[in-house]
Protein backbone atom coordinates (compact mmCIF):
# COMPACT_ATOMS: atom_id res chain seq x y z
CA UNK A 1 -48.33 22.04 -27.92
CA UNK A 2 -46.14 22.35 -24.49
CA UNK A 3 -42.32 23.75 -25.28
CA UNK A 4 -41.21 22.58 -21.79
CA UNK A 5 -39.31 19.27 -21.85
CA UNK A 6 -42.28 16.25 -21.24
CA UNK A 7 -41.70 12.83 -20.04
CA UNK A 8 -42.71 9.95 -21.92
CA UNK A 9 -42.88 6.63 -22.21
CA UNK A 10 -41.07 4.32 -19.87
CA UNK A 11 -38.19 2.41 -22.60
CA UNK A 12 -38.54 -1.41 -22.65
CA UNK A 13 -36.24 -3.11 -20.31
CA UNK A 14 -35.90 0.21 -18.76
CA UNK A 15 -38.95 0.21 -16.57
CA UNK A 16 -38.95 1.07 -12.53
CA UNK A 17 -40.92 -0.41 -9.65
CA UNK A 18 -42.93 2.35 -8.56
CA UNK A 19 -44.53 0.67 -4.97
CA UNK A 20 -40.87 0.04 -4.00
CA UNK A 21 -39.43 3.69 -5.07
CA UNK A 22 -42.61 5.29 -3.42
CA UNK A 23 -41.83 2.86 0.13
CA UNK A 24 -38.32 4.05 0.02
CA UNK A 25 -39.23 8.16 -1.20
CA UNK A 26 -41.74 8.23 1.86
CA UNK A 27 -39.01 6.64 3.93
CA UNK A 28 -36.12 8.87 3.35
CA UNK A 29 -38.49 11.88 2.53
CA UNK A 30 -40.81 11.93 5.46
CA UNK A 31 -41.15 15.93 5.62
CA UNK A 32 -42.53 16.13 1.94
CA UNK A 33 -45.58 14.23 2.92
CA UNK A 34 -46.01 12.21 0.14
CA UNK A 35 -49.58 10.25 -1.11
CA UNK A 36 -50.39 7.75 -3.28
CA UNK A 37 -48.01 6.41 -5.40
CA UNK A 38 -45.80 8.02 -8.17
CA UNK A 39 -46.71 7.64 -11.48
CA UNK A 40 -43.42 7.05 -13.60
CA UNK A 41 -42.23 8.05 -16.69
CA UNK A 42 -39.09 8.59 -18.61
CA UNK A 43 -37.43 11.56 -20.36
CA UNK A 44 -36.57 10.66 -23.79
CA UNK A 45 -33.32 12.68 -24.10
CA UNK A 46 -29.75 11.52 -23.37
CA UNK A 47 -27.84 8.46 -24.47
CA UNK A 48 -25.82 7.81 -21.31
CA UNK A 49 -27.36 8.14 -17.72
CA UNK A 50 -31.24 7.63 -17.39
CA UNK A 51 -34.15 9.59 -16.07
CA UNK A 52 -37.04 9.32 -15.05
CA UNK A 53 -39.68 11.63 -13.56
CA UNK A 54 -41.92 10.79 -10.45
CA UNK A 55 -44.60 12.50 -10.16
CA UNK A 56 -47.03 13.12 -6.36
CA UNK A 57 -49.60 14.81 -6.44
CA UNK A 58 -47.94 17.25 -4.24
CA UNK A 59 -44.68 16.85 -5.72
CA UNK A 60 -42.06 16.16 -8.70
CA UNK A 61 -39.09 14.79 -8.75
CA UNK A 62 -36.30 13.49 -11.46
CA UNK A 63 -34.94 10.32 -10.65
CA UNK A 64 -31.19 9.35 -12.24
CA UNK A 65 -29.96 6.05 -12.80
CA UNK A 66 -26.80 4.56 -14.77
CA UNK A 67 -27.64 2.72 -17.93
CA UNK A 68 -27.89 -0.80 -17.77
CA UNK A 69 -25.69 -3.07 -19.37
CA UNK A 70 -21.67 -2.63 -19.35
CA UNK A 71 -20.04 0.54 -18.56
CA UNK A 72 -16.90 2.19 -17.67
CA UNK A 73 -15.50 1.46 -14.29
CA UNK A 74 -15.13 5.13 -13.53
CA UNK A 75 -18.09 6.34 -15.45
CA UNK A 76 -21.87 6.92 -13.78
CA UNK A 77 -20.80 7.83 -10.27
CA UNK A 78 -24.22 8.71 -9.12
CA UNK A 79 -23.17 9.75 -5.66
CA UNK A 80 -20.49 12.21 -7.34
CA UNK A 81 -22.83 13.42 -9.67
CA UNK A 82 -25.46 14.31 -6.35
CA UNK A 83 -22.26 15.55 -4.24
CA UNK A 84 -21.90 18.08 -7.28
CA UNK A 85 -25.29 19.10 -7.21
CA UNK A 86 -25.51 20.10 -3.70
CA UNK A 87 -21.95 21.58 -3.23
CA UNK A 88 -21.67 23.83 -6.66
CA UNK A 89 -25.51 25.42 -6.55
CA UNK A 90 -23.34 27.80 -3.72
CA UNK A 91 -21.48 28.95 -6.86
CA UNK A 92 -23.38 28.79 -9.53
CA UNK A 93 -27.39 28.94 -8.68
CA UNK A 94 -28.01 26.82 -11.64
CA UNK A 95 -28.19 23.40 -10.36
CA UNK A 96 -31.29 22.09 -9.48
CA UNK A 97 -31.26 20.77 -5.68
CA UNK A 98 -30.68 17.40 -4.89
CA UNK A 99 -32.39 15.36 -2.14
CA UNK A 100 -31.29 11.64 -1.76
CA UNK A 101 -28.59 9.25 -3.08
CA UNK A 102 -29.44 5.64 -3.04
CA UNK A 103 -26.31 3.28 -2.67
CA UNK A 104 -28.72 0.19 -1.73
CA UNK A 105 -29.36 -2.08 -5.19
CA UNK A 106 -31.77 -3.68 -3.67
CA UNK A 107 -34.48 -0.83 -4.03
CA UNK A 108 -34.14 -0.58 -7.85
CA UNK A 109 -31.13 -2.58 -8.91
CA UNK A 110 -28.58 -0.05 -8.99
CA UNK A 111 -27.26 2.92 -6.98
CA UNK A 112 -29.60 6.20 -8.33
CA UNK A 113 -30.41 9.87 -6.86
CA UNK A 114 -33.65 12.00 -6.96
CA UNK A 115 -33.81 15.86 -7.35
CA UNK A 116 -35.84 18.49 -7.79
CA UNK A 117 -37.70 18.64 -11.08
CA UNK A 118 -37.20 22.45 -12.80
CA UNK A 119 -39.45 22.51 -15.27
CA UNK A 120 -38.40 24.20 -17.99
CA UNK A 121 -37.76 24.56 -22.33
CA UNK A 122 -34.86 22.10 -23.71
CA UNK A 123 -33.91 22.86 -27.40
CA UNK A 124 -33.11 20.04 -28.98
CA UNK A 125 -32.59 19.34 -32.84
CA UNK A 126 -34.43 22.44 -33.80
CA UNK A 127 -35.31 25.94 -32.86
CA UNK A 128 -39.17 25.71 -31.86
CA UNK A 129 -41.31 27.88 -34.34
CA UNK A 130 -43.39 28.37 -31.65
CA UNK A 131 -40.69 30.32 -29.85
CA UNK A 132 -40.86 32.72 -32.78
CA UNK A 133 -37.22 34.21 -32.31
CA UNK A 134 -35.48 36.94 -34.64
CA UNK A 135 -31.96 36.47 -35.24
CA UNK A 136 -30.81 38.91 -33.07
CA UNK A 137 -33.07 37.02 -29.89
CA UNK A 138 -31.11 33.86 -31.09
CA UNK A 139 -27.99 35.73 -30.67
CA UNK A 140 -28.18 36.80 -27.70
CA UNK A 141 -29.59 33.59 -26.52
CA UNK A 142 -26.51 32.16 -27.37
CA UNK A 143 -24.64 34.88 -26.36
CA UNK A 144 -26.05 34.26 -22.90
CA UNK A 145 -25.13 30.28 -22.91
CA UNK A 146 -21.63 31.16 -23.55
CA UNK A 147 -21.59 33.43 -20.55
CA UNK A 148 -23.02 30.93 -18.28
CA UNK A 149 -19.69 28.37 -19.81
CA UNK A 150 -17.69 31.31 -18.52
CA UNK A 151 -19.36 32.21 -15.77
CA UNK A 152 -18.89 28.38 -14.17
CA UNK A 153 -15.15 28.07 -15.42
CA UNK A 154 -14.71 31.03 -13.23
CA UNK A 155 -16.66 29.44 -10.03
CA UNK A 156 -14.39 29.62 -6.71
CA UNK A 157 -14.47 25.69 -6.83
CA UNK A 158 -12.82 25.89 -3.13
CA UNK A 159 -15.30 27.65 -1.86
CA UNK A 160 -17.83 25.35 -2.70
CA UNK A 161 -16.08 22.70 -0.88
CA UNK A 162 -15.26 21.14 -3.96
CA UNK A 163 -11.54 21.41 -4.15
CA UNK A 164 -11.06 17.94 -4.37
CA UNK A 165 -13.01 17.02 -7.12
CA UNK A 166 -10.42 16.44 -9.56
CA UNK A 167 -6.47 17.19 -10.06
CA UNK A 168 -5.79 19.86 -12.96
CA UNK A 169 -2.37 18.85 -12.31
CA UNK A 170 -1.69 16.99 -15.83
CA UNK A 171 -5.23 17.05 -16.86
CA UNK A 172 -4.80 17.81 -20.44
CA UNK A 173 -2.53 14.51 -20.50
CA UNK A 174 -4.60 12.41 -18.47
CA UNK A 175 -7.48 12.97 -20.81
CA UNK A 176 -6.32 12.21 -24.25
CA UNK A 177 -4.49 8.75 -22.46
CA UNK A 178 -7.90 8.66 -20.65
CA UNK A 179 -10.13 8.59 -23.73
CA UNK A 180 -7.70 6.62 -26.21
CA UNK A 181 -7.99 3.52 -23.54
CA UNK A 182 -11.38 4.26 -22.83
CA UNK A 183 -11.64 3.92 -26.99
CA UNK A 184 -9.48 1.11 -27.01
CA UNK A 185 -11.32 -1.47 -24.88
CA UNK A 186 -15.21 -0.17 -26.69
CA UNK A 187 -13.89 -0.67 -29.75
CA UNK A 188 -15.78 -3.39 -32.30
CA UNK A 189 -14.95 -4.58 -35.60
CA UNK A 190 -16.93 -2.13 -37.21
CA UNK A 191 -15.18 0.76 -35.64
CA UNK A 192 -12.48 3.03 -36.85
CA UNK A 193 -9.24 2.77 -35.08
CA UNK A 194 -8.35 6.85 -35.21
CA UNK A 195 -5.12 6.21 -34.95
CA UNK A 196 -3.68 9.27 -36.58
CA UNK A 197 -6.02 11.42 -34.74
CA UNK A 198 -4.74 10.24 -31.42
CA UNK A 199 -1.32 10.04 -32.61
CA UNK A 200 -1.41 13.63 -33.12
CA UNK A 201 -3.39 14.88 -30.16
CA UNK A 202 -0.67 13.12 -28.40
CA UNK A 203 2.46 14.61 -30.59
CA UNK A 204 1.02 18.30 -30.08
CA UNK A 205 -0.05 18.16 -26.42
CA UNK A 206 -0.23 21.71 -24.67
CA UNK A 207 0.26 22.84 -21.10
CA UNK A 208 -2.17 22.65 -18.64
CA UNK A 209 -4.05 25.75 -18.55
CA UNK A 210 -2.82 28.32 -15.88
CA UNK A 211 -6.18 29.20 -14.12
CA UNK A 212 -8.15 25.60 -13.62
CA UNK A 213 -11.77 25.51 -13.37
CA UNK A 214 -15.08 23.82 -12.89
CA UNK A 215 -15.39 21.76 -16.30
CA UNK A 216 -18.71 20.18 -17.24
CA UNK A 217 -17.69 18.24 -19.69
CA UNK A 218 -21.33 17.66 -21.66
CA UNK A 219 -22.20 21.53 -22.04
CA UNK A 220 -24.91 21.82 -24.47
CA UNK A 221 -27.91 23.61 -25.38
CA UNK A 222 -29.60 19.72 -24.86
CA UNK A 223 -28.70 20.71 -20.93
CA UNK A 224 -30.23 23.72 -20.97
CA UNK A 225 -33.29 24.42 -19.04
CA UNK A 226 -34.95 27.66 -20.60
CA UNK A 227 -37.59 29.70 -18.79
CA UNK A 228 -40.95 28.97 -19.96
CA UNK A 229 -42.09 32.29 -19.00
CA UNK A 230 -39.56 34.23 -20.43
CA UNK A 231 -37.11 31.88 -23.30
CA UNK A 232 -34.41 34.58 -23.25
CA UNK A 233 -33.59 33.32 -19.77
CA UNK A 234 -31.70 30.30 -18.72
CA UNK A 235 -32.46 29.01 -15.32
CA UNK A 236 -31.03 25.71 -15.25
CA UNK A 237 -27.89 23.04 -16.23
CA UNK A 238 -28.18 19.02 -16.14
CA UNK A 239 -26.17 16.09 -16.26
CA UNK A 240 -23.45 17.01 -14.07
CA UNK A 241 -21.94 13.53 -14.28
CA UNK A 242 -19.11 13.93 -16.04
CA UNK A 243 -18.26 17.16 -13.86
CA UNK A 244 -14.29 17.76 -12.42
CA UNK A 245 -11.66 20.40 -12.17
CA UNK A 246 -9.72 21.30 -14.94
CA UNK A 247 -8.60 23.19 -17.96
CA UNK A 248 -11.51 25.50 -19.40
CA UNK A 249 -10.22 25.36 -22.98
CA UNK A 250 -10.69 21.41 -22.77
CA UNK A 251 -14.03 21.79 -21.93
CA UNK A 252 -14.72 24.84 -24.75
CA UNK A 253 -13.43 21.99 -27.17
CA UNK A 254 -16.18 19.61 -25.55
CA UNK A 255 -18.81 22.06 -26.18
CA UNK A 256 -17.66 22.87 -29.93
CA UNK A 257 -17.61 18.83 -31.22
CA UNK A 258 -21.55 18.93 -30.56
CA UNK A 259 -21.65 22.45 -32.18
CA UNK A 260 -22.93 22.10 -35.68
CA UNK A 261 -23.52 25.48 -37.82
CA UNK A 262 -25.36 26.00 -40.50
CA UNK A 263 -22.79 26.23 -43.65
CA UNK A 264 -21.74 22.13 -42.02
CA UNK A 265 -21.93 19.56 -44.89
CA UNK A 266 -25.20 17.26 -44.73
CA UNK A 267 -23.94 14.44 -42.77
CA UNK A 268 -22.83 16.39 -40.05
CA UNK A 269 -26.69 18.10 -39.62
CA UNK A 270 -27.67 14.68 -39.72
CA UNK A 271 -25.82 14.13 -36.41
CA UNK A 272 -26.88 17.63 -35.02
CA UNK A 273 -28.85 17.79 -31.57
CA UNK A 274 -29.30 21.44 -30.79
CA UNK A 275 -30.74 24.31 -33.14
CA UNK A 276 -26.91 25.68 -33.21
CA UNK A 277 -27.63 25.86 -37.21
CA UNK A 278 -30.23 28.44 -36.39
CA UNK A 279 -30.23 32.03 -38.26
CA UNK A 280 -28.31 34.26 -35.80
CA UNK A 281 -26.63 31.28 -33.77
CA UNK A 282 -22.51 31.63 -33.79
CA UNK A 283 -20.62 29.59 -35.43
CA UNK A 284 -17.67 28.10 -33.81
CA UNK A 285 -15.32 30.44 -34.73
CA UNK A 286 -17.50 33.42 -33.36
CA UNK A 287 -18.08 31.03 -30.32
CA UNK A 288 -14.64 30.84 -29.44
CA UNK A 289 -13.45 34.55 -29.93
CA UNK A 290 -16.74 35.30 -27.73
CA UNK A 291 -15.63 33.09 -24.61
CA UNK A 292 -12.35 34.47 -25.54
CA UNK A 293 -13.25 37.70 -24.99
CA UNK A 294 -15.45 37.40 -21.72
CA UNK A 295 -12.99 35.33 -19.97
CA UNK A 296 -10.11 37.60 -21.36
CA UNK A 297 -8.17 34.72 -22.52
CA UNK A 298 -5.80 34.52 -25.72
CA UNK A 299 -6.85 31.27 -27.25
CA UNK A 300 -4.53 31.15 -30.47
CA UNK A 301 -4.47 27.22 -30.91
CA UNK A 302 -8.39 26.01 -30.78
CA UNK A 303 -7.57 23.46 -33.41
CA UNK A 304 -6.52 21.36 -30.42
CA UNK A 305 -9.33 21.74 -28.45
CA UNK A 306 -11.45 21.15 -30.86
CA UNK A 307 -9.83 17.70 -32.23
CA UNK A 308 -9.68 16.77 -28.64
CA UNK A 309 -13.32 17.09 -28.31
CA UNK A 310 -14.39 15.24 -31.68
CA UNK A 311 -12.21 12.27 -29.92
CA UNK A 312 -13.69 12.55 -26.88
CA UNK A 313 -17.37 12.50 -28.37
CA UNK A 314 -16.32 9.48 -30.64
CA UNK A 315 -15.43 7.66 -27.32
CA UNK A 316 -18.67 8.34 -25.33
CA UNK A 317 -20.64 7.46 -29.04
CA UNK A 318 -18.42 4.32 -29.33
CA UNK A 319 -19.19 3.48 -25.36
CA UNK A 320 -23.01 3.55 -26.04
CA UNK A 321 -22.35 1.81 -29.23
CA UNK A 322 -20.66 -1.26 -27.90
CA UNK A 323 -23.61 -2.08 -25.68
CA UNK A 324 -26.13 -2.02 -27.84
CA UNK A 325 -23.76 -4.19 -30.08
CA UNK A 326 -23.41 -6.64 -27.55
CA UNK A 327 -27.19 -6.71 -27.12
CA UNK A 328 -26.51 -4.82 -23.51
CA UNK A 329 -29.39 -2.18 -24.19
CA UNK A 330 -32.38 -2.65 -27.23
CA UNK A 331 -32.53 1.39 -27.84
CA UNK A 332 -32.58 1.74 -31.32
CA UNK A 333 -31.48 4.93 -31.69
CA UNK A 334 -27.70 3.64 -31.09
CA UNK A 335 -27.77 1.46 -33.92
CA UNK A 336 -26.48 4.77 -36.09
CA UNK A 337 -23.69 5.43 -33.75
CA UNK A 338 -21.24 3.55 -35.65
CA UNK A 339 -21.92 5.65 -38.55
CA UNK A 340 -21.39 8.93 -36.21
CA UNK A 341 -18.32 7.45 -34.98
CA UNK A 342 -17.02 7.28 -38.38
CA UNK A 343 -18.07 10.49 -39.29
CA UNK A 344 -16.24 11.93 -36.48
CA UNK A 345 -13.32 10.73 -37.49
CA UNK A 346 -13.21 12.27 -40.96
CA UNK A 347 -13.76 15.48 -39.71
CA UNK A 348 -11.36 15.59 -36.84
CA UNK A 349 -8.74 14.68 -39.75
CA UNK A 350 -10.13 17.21 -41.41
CA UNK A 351 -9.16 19.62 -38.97
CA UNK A 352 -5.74 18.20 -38.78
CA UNK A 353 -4.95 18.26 -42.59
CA UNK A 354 -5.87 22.37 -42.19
CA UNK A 355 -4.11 23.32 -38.83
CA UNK A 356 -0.73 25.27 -38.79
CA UNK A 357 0.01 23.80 -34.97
């Protein structure tokens, strides 16, 4: 059995034209000397943007596409996304290198990029046994994916050229109105309304924080390429689509909604996509004090951070949900977002019914 992240299966209703992406690769690519034609498969992870990988006999790459169906006007930006990739490996070597953006539908439908394919261990739900880590590895595995959080919050984003990314001028504010219309027009009648949650992120709103950064925005040990050679090492970050400039702590908050520990009730595990419930993983609280500490911040009011990222995730769960809803996509797997939906909800009141802010 391989631990390094395989491509599978091409998704009905999801499948590619490989004699027209070869034409164009060989076209834009001509230094790479390709032959033959790619054989095409897709990557099973991910619920928003999809991938595929391409495989030459003398080459690999990962192809990225937008999801088909509806989707937010703003969202899947697939010339951002390879602008990110190109610009922010300057600053932070852990973007894998980008080579062409397609704007032209009429090679594959829609616009879509191709970049280099690291190969490399994702941990998903569960810790590999094959991996064979002591608590104190897993630690300081984890230990070492917080450091890489604060080690691209501290990127000098103007000196990648990427100053203009985003506007951390009144991001805080712009995100929860972002995300509560986003919300808004994917709700269905099955969803909640969280109403009192966003009432309340609104009511308690900080300031922005004082030193802006790069934020991911999807930071999770899902996006973590791991070397196969040595798993203590990280040596990669995906899905940079969401990427912009702004506060750190919202993007910490982002990070924690995915971050399930072990003493979590039942239906939250159920929900759980990285080993984060694994013997000598952090829990949140730990998680926090340990960015805290490396980025020498004060952080004395997570609560909102944290609530703000349950929201957030309920949106992009709700976004996926609505188009499979609507019959826009047949994955079955988003058929059980409702039910996460919901269960985000409770827990983000949860949080609210025990904060002192």
């Amino acid at each position: 059995m391989t631990l390094t992240d395989q491509a599978t299966q091409i998704r009905q209703g999801e499948e590619l034209d490989a004699s027209t992406i070869d034409a164009y690769l060989k076209q834009q690519l001509p230094a790479m000397n390709l032959s033959g034609t790619p054989e095409i498969s897709q990557f099973p992870g991910g619920a928003s943007n999809l991938t595929y990988l391409l495989r030459y006999p003398e080459q690999e790459f990962v192809l990225r596409r937008p999801p088909f169906g509806r989707r937010a006007k703003s969202a899947h930006d697939m010339g951002r996304e390879f602008r990110i990739l190109n610009q922010l490996n300057a600053g932070f070597p852990y973007c894998p290198k980008a080579y062409l953006h397609c704007t032209d539908p009429a090679v594959i439908g829609d616009e879509f990029y191709v970049m280099q394919r690291v190969n490399g261990i994702i941990l998903r739900s569960d810790m590999p046994a094959e991996l064979n880590f002591s608590a104190e590895q897993t630690r300081a595995l984890c230990e070492s994916f917080i450091d890489k959080l604060v080690e691209l919050h501290n990127v000098d984003y103007q000196a990648c050229g990427l100053g203009d990314l985003g506007n951390p001028q009144g991001y805080v504010k712009r995100q929860i109105e972002g995300w509560t219309d986003r919300y808004d027009k994917a709700i269905t009648p099955d969803a909640p309304s969280w109403q009192a949650v966003k009432q309340w992120l609104h009511d308690k709103m900080p300031a922005d924080h004082p030193k802006p950064g790069i934020v991911h925005n999807d930071y999770r040990f899902d996006n973590v390429l791991l070397n196969p050679d040595n798993p203590m090492q990280i040596i990669g970050v995906l899905d940079w689509e969401l990427t912009t400039i702004g506060d750190p702590l919202m993007d910490l908050g982002n990070t924690l909604a995915y971050w399930i520990e072990a003493s979590d009730p039942q239906p939250m595990q159920l929900m759980r996509r990285q080993p984060s419930n694994a013997a000598g993983m952090l829990t949140r609280a730990e998680f926090v004090a340990y960015y805290a500490e490396k980025a020498g911040l004060k952080i004395d009011n997570f609560d909102y951070y944290y609530c703000y990222g349950l929201f957030r995730l309920a949106g992009i769960v709700q976004q996926i949900y609505y188009r499979y809803y609507h019959g826009q996509t047949q994955d079955k797997r988003f058929a059980q977002f409702i039910m996460m939906n919901k269960l985000l909800e409770q827990v983000a009141l949860n949080v609210i019914n025990q904060s002192t802010l």
